[in-house]
Protein backbone atom coordinates (compact mmCIF):
# COMPACT_ATOMS: atom_id res chain seq x y z
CA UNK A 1 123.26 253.51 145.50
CA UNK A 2 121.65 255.23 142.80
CA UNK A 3 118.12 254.17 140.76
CA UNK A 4 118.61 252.02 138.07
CA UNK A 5 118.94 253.60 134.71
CA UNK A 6 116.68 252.36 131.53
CA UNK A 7 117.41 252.64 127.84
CA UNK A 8 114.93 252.41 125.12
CA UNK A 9 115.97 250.96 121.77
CA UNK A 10 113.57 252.56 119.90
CA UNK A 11 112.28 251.11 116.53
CA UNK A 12 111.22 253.44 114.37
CA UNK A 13 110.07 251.72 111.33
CA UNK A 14 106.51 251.03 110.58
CA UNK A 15 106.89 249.89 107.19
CA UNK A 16 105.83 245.93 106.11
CA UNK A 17 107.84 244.16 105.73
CA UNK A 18 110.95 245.52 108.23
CA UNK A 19 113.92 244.53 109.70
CA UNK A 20 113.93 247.43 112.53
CA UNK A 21 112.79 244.62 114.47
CA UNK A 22 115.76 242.23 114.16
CA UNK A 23 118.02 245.06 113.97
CA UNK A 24 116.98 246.20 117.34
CA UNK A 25 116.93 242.96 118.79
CA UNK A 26 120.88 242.78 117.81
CA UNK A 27 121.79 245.86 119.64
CA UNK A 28 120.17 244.97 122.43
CA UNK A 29 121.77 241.62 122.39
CA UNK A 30 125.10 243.35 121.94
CA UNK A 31 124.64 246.08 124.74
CA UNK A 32 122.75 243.12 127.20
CA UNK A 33 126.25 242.18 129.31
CA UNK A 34 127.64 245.45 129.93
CA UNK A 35 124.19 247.53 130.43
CA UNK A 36 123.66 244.15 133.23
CA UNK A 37 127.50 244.99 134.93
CA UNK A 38 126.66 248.75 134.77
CA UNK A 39 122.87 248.78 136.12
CA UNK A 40 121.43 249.85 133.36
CA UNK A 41 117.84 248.10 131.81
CA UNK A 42 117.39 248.01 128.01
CA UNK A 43 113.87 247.66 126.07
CA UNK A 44 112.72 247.28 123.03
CA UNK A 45 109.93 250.18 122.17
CA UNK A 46 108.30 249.94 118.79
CA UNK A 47 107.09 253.68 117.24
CA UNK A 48 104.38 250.88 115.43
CA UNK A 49 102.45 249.84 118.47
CA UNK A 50 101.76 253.86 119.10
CA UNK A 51 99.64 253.87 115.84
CA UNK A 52 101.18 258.01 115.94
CA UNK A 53 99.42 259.81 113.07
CA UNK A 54 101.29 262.80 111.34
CA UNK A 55 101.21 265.48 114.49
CA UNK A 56 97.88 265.93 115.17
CA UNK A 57 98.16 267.58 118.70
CA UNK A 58 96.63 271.36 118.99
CA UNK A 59 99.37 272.32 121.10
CA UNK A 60 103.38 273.27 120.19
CA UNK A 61 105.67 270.41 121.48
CA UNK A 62 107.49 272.60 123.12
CA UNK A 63 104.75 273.48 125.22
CA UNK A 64 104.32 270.50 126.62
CA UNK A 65 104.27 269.95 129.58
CA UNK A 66 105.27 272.83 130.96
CA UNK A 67 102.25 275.63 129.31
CA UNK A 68 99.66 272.56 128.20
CA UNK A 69 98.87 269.14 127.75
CA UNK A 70 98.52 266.39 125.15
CA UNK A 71 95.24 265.89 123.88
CA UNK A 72 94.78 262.34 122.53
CA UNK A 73 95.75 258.72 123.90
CA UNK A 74 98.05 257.62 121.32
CA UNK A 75 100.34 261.14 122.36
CA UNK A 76 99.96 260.29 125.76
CA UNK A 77 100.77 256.99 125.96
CA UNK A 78 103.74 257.98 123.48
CA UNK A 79 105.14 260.56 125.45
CA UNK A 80 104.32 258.58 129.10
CA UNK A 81 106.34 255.60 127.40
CA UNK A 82 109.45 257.79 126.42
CA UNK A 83 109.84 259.48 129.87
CA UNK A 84 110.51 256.54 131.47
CA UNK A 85 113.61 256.26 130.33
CA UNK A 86 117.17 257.92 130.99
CA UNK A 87 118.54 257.58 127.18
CA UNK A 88 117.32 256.40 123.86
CA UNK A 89 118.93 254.14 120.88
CA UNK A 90 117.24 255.14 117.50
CA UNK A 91 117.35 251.87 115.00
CA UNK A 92 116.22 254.02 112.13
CA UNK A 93 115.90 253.11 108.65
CA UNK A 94 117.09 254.90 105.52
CA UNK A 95 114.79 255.88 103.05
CA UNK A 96 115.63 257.87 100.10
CA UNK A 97 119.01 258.93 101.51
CA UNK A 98 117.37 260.59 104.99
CA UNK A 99 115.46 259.09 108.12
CA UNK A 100 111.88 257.87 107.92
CA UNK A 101 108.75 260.01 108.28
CA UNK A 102 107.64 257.89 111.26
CA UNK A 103 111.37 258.50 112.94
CA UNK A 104 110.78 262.47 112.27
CA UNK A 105 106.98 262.23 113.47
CA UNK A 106 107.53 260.40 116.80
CA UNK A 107 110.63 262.61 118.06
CA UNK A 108 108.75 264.92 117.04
């Protein structure tokens, strides 16, 4: 039998008030009952409790891991939080007719 899978339903807005939240909460709610029957794990990860400044990092992303390293806690933590999973769900908001700065910053 193969390792159980995880998916992160990520919320990416940081704004006050937000309804990422809520939003996320619904899809995971509606995906629950068939990621259970298939093996898969789904959680809730909030770009807000990462505190990510605009790209601050001396290094390319690209580069990382494989020619250097992340240099402060907030990346680390960031990046150690995303790998843990197999796939991703992006609740993103709209602003202005495109995705939100924080979206674009964390994937980022």
């Amino acid at each position: 039998m193969s390792a159980p899978k995880s998916i992160a339903i990520v919320i990416t807005s940081t704004r006050t008030p937000r309804v990422g939240p809520n939003v996320a909460a619904f899809v995971q709610n509606k995906l629950r009952l068939e990621g259970e029957q298939a093996g898969i794990s789904l959680k809730l990860v909030d770009v807000a409790d990462y505190n990510l400044p605009l790209y601050n990092e001396p290094v390319i992303p690209a580069m990382v891991p494989a020619q250097a390293s992340f240099s402060f806690e907030h990346s680390k933590a960031w990046s150690a939080e995303m790998g843990q999973h197999d796939g991703y769900v992006f609740v993103i908001p709209e602003y202005n007719f495109g995705l939100s700065g924080a979206t674009k910053n964390a994937v980022d």
